[in-house]
PDB file of N, CA and C in Angstrom:
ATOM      1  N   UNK A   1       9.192 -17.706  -7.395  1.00  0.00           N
ATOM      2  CA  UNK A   1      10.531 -17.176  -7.312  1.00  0.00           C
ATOM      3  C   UNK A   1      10.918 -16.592  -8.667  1.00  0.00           C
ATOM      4  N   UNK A   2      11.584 -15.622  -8.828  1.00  0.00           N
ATOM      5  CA  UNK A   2      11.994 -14.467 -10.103  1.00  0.00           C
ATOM      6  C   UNK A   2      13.633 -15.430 -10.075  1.00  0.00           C
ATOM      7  N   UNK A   3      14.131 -15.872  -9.477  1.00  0.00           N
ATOM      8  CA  UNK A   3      15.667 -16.149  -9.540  1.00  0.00           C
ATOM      9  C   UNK A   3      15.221 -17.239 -10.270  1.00  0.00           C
ATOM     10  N   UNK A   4      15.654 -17.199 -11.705  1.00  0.00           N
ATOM     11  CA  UNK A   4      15.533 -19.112 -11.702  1.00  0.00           C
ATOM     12  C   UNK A   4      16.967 -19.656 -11.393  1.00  0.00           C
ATOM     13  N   UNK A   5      18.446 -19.115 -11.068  1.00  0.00           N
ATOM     14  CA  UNK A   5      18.963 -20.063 -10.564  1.00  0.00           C
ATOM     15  C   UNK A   5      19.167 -20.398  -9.030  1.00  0.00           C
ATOM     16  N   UNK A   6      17.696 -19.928  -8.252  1.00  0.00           N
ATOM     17  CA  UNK A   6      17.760 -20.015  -6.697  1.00  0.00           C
ATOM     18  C   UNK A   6      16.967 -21.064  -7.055  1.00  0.00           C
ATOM     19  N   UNK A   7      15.785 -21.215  -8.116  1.00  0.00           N
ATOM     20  CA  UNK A   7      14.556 -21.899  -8.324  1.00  0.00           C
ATOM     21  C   UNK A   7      15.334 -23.652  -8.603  1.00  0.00           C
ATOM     22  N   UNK A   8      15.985 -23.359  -9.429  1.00  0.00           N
ATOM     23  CA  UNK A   8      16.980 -24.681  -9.919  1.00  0.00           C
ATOM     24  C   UNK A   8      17.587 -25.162  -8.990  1.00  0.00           C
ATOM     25  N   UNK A   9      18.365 -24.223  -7.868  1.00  0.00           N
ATOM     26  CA  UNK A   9      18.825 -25.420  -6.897  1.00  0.00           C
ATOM     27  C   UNK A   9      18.345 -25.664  -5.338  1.00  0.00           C
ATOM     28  N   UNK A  10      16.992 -25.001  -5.311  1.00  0.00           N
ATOM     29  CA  UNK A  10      15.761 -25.764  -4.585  1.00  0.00           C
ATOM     30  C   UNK A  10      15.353 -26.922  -5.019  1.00  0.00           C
ATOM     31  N   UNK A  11      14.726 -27.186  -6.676  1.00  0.00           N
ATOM     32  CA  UNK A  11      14.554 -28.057  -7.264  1.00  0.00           C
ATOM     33  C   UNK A  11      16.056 -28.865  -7.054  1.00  0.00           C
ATOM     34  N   UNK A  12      16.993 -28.924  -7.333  1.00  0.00           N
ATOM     35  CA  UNK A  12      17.806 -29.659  -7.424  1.00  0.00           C
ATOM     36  C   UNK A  12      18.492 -30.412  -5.770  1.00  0.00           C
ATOM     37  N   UNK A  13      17.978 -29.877  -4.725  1.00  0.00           N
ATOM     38  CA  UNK A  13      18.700 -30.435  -3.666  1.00  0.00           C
ATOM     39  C   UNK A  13      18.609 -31.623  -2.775  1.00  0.00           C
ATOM     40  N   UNK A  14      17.421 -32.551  -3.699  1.00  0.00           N
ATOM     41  CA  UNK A  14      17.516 -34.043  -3.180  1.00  0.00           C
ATOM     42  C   UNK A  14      18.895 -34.386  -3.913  1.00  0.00           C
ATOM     43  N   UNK A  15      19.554 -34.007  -4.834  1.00  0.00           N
ATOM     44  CA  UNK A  15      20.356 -34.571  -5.853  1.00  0.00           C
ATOM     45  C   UNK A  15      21.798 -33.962  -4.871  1.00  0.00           C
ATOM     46  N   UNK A  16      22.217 -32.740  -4.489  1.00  0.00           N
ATOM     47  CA  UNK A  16      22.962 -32.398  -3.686  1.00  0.00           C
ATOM     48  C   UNK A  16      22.921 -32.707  -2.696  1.00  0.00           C
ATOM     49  N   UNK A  17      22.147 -33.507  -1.656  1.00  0.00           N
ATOM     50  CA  UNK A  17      22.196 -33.404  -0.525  1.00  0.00           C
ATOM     51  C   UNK A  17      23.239 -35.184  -1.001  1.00  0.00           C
ATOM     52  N   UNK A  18      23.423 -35.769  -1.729  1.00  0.00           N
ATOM     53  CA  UNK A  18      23.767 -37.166  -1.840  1.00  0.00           C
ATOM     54  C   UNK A  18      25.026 -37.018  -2.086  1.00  0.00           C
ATOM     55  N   UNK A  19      25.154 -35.750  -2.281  1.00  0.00           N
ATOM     56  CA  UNK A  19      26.887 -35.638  -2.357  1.00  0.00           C
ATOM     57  C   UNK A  19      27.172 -34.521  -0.853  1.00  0.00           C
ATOM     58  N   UNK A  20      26.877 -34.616   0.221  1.00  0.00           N
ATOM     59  CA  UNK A  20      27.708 -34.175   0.893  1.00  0.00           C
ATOM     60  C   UNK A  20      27.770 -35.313   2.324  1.00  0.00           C
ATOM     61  N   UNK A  21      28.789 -35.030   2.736  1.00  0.00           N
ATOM     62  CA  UNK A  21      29.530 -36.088   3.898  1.00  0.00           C
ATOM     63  C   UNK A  21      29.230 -35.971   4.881  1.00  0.00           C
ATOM     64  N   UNK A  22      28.264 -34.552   5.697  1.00  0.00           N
ATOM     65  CA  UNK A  22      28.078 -34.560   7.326  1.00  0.00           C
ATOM     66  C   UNK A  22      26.642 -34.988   7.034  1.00  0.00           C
ATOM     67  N   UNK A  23      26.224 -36.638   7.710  1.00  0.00           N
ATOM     68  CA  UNK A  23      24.770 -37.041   7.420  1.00  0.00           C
ATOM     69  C   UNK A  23      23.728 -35.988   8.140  1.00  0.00           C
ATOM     70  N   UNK A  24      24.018 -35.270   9.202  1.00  0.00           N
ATOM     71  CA  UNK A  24      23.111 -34.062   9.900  1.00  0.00           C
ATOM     72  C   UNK A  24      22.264 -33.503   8.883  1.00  0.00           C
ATOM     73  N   UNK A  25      23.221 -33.137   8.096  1.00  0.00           N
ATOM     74  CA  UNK A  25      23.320 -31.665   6.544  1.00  0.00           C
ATOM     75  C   UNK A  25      22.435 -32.260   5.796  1.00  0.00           C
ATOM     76  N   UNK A  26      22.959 -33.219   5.352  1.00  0.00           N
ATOM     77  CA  UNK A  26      22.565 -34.219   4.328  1.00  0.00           C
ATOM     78  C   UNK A  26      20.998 -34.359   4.163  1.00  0.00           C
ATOM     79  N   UNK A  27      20.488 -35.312   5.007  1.00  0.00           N
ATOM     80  CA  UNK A  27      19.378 -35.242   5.647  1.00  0.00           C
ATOM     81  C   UNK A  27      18.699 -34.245   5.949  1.00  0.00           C
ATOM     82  N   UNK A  28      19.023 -32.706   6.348  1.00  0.00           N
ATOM     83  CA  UNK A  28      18.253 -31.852   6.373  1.00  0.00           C
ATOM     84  C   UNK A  28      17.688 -31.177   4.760  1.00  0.00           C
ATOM     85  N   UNK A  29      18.947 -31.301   4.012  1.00  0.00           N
ATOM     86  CA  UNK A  29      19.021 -30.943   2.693  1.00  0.00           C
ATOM     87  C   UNK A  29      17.612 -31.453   1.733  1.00  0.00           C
ATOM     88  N   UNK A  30      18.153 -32.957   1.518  1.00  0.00           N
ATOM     89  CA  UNK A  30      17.443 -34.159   1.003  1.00  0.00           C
ATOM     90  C   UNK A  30      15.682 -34.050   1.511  1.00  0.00           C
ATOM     91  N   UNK A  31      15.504 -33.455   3.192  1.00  0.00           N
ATOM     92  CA  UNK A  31      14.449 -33.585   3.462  1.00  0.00           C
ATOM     93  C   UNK A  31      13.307 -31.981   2.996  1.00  0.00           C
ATOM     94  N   UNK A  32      14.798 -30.931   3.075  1.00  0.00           N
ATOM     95  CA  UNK A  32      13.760 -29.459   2.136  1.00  0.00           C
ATOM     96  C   UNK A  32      13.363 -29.486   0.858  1.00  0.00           C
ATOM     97  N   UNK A  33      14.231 -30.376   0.204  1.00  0.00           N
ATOM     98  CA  UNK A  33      14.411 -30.831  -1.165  1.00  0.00           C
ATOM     99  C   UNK A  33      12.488 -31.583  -1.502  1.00  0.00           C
ATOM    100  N   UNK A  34      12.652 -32.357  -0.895  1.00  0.00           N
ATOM    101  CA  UNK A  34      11.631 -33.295  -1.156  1.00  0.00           C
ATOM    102  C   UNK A  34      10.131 -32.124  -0.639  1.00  0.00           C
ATOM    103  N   UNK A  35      10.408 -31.943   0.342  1.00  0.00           N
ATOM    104  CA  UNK A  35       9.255 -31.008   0.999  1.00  0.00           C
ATOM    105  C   UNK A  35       8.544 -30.042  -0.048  1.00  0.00           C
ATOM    106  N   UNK A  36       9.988 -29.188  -0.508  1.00  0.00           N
ATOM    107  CA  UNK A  36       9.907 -28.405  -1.263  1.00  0.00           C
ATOM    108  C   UNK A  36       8.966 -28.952  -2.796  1.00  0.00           C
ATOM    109  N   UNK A  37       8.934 -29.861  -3.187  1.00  0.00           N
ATOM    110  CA  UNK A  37       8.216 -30.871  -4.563  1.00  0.00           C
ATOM    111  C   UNK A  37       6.915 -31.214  -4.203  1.00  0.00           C
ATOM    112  N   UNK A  38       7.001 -31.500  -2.615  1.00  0.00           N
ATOM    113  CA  UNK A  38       5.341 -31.780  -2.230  1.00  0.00           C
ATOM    114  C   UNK A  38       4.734 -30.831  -2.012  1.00  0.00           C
ATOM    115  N   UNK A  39       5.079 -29.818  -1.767  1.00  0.00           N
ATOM    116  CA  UNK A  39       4.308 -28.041  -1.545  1.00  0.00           C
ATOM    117  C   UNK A  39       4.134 -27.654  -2.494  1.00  0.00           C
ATOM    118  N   UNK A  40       4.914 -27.905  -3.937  1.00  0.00           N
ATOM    119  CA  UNK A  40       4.690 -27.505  -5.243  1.00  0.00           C
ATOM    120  C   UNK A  40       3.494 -29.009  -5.771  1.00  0.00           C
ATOM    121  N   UNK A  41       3.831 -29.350  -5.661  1.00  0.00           N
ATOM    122  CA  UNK A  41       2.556 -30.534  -6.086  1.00  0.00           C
ATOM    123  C   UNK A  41       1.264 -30.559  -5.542  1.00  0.00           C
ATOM    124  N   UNK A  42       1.337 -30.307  -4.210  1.00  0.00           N
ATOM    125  CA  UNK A  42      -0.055 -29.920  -3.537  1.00  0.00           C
ATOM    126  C   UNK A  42      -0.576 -28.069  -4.503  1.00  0.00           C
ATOM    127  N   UNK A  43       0.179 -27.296  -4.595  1.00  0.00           N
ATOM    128  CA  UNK A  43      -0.010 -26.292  -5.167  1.00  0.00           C
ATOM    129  C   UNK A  43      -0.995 -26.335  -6.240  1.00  0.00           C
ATOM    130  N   UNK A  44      -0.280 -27.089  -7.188  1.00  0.00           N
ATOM    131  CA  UNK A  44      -1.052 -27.232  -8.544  1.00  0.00           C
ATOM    132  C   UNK A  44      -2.172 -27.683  -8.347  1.00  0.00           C
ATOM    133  N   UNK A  45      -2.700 -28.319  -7.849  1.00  0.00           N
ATOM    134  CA  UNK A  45      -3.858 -29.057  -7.254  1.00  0.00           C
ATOM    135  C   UNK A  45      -4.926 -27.706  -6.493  1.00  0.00           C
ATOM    136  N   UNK A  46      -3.948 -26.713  -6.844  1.00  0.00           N
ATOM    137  CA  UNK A  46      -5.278 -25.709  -5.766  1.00  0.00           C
ATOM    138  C   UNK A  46      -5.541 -24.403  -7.174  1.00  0.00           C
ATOM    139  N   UNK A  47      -5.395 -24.763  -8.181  1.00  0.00           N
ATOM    140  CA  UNK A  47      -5.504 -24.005  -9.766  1.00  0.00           C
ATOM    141  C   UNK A  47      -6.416 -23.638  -9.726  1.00  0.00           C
ATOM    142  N   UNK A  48      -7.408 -23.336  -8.880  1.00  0.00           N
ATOM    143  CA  UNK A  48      -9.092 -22.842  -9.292  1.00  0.00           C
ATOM    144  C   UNK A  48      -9.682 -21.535  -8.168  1.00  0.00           C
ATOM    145  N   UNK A  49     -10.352 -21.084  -8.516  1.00  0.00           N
ATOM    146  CA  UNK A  49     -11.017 -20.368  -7.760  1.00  0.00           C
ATOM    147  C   UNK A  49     -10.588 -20.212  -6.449  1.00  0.00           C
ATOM    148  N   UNK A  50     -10.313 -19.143  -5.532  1.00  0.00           N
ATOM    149  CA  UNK A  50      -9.851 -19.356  -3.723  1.00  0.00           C
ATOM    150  C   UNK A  50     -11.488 -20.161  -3.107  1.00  0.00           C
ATOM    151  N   UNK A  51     -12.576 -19.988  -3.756  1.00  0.00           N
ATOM    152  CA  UNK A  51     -13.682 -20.376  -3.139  1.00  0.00           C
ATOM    153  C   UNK A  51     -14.058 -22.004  -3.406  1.00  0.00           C
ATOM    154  N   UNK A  52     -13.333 -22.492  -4.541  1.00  0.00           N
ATOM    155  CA  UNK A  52     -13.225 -23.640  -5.116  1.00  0.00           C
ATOM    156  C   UNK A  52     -12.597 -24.577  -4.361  1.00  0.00           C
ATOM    157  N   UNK A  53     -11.053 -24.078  -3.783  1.00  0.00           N
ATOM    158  CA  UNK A  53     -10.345 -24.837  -3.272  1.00  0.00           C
ATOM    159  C   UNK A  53     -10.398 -25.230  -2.249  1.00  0.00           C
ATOM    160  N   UNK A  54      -9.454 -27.016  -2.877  1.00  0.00           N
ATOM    161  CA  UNK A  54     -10.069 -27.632  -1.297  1.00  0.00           C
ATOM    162  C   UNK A  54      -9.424 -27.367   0.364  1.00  0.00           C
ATOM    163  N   UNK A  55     -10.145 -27.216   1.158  1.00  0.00           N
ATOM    164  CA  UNK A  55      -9.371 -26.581   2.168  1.00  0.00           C
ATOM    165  C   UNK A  55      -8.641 -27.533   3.027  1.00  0.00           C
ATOM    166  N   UNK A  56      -8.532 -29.119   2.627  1.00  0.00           N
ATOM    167  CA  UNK A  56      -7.675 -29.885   3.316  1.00  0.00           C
ATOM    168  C   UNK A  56      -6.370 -30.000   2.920  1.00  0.00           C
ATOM    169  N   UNK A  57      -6.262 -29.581   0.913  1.00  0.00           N
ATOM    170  CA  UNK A  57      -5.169 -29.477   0.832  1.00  0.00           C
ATOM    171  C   UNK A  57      -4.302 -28.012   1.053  1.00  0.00           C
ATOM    172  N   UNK A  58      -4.729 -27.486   1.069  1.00  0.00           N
ATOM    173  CA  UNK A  58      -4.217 -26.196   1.559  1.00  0.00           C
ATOM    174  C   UNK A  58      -3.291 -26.157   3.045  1.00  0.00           C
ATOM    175  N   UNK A  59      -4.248 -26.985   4.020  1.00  0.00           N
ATOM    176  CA  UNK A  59      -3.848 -26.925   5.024  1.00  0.00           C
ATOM    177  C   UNK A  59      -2.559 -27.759   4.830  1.00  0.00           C
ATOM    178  N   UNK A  60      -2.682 -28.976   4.297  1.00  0.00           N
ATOM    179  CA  UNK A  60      -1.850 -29.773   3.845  1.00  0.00           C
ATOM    180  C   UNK A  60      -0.218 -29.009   3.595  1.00  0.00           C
ATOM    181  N   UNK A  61      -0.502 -28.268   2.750  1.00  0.00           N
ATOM    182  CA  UNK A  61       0.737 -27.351   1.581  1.00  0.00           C
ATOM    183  C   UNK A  61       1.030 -26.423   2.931  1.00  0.00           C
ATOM    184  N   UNK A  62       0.452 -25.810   3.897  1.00  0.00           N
ATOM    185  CA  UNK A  62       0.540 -25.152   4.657  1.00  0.00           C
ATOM    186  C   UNK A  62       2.105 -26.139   5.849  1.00  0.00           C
ATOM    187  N   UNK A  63       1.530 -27.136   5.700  1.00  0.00           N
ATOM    188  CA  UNK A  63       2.296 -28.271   7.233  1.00  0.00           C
ATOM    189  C   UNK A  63       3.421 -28.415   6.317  1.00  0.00           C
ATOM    190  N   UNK A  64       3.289 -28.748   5.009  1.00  0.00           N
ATOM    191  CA  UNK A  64       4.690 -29.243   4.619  1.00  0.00           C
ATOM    192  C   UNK A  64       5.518 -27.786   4.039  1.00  0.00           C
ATOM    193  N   UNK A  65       5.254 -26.663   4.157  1.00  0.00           N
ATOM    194  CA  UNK A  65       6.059 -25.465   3.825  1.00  0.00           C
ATOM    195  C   UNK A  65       6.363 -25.343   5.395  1.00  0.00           C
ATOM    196  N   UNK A  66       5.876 -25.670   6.064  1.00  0.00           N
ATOM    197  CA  UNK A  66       6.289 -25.337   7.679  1.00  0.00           C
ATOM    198  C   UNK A  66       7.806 -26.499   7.958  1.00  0.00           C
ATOM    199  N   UNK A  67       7.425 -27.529   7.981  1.00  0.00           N
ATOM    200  CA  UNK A  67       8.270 -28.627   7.838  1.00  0.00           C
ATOM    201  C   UNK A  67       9.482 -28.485   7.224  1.00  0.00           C
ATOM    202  N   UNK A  68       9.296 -27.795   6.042  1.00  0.00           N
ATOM    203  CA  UNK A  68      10.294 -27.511   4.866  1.00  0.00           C
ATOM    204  C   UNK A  68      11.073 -26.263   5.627  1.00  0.00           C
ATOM    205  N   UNK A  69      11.007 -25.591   5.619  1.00  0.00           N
ATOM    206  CA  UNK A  69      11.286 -24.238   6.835  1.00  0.00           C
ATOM    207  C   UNK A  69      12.448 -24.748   7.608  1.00  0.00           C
ATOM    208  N   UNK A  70      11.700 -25.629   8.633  1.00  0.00           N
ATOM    209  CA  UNK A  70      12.002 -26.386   9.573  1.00  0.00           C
ATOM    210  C   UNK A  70      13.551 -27.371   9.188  1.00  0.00           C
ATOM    211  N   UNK A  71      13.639 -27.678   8.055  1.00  0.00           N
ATOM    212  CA  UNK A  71      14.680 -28.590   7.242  1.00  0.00           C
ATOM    213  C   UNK A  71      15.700 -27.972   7.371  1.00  0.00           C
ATOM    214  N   UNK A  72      15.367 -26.561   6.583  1.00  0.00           N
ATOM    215  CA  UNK A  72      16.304 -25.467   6.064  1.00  0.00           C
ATOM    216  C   UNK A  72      16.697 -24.656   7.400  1.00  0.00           C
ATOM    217  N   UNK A  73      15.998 -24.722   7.933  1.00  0.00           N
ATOM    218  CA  UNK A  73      16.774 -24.064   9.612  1.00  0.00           C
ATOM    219  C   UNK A  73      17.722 -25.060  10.035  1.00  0.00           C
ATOM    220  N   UNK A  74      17.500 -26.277   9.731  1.00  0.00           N
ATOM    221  CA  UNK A  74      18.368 -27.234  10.343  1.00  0.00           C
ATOM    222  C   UNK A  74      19.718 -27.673   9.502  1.00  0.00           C
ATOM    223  N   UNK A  75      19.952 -27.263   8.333  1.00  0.00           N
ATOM    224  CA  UNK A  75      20.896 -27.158   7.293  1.00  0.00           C
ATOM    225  C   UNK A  75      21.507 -25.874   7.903  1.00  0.00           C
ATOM    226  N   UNK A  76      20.889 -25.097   7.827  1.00  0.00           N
ATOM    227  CA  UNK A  76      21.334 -23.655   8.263  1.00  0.00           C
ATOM    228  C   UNK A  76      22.440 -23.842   9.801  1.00  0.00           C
ATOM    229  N   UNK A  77      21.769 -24.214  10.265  1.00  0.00           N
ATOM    230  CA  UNK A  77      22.395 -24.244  11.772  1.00  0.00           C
ATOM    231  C   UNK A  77      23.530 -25.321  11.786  1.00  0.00           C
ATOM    232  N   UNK A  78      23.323 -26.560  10.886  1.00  0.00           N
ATOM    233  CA  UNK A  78      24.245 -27.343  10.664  1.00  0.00           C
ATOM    234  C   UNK A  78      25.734 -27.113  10.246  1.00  0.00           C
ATOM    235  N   UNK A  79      25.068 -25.940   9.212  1.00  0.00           N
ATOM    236  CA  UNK A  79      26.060 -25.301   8.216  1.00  0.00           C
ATOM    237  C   UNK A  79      27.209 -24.025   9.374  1.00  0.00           C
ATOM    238  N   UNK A  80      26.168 -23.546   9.943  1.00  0.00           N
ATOM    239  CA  UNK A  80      27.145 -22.582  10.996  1.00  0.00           C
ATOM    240  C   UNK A  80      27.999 -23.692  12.095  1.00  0.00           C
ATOM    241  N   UNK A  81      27.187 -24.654  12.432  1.00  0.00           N
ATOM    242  CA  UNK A  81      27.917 -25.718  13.513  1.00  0.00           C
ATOM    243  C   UNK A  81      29.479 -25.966  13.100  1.00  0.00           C
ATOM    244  N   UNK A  82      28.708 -26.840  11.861  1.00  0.00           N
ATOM    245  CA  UNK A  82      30.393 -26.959  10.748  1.00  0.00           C
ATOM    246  C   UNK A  82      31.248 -25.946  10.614  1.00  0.00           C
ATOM    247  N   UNK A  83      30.937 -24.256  10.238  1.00  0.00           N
ATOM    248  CA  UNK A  83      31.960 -23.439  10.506  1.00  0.00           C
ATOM    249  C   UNK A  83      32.928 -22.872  11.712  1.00  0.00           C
ATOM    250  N   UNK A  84      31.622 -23.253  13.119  1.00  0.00           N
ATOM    251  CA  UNK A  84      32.379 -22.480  13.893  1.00  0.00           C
ATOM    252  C   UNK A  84      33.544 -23.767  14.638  1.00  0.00           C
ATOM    253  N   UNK A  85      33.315 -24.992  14.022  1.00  0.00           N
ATOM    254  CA  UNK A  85      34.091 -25.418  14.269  1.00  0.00           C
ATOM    255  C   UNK A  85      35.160 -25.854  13.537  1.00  0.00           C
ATOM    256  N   UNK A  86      35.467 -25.265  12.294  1.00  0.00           N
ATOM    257  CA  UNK A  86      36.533 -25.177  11.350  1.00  0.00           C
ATOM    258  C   UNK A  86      37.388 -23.947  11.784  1.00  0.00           C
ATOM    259  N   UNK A  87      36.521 -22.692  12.256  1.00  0.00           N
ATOM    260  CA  UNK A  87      36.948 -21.674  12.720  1.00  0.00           C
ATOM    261  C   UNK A  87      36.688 -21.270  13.421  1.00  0.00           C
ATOM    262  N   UNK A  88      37.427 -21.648  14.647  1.00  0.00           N
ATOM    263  CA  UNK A  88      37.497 -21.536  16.384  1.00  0.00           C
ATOM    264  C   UNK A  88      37.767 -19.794  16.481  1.00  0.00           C
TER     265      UNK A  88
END
């Protein structure tokens, strides 16, 4: 990512998700948050050669960027739920 302040509050959203009040959100937040650290941690682990690397973790980094996706759709949708019912 070129944004580092999109980069900072990816990194930062196990820490935000503990301050908000609809547990739905929360939980989806807390869970892209974390996802997001294990896809970067499996990452580093693949530093070598494309012919080098191991192909279980890949697949690995592959399930939890899917998962992570999956979080953030559910924040997302949470987040519209919460509006359209603030604004009928």
């Amino acid at each position: 990512m070129e944004n580092n302040e999109a980069v900072m509050t990816v990194i930062d959203m196990t820490r935000y998700a503990g301050r908000l009040k609809d547990p739905v959100l929360a939980s989806a937040v807390r869970e892209a948050g974390l996802k997001y650290h294990l896809a970067f941690a499996l990452g580093a682990n693949l530093n070598r050669p494309p012919g080098e690397r191991d192909q279980a973790i890949i697949a690995q980094q592959n399930e939890v960027a899917k998962t992570s996706l999956e979080a953030i759709r559910r924040a997302s949708n949470r987040l519209d739920s919460i509006e359209r019912r603030l604004r009928p």
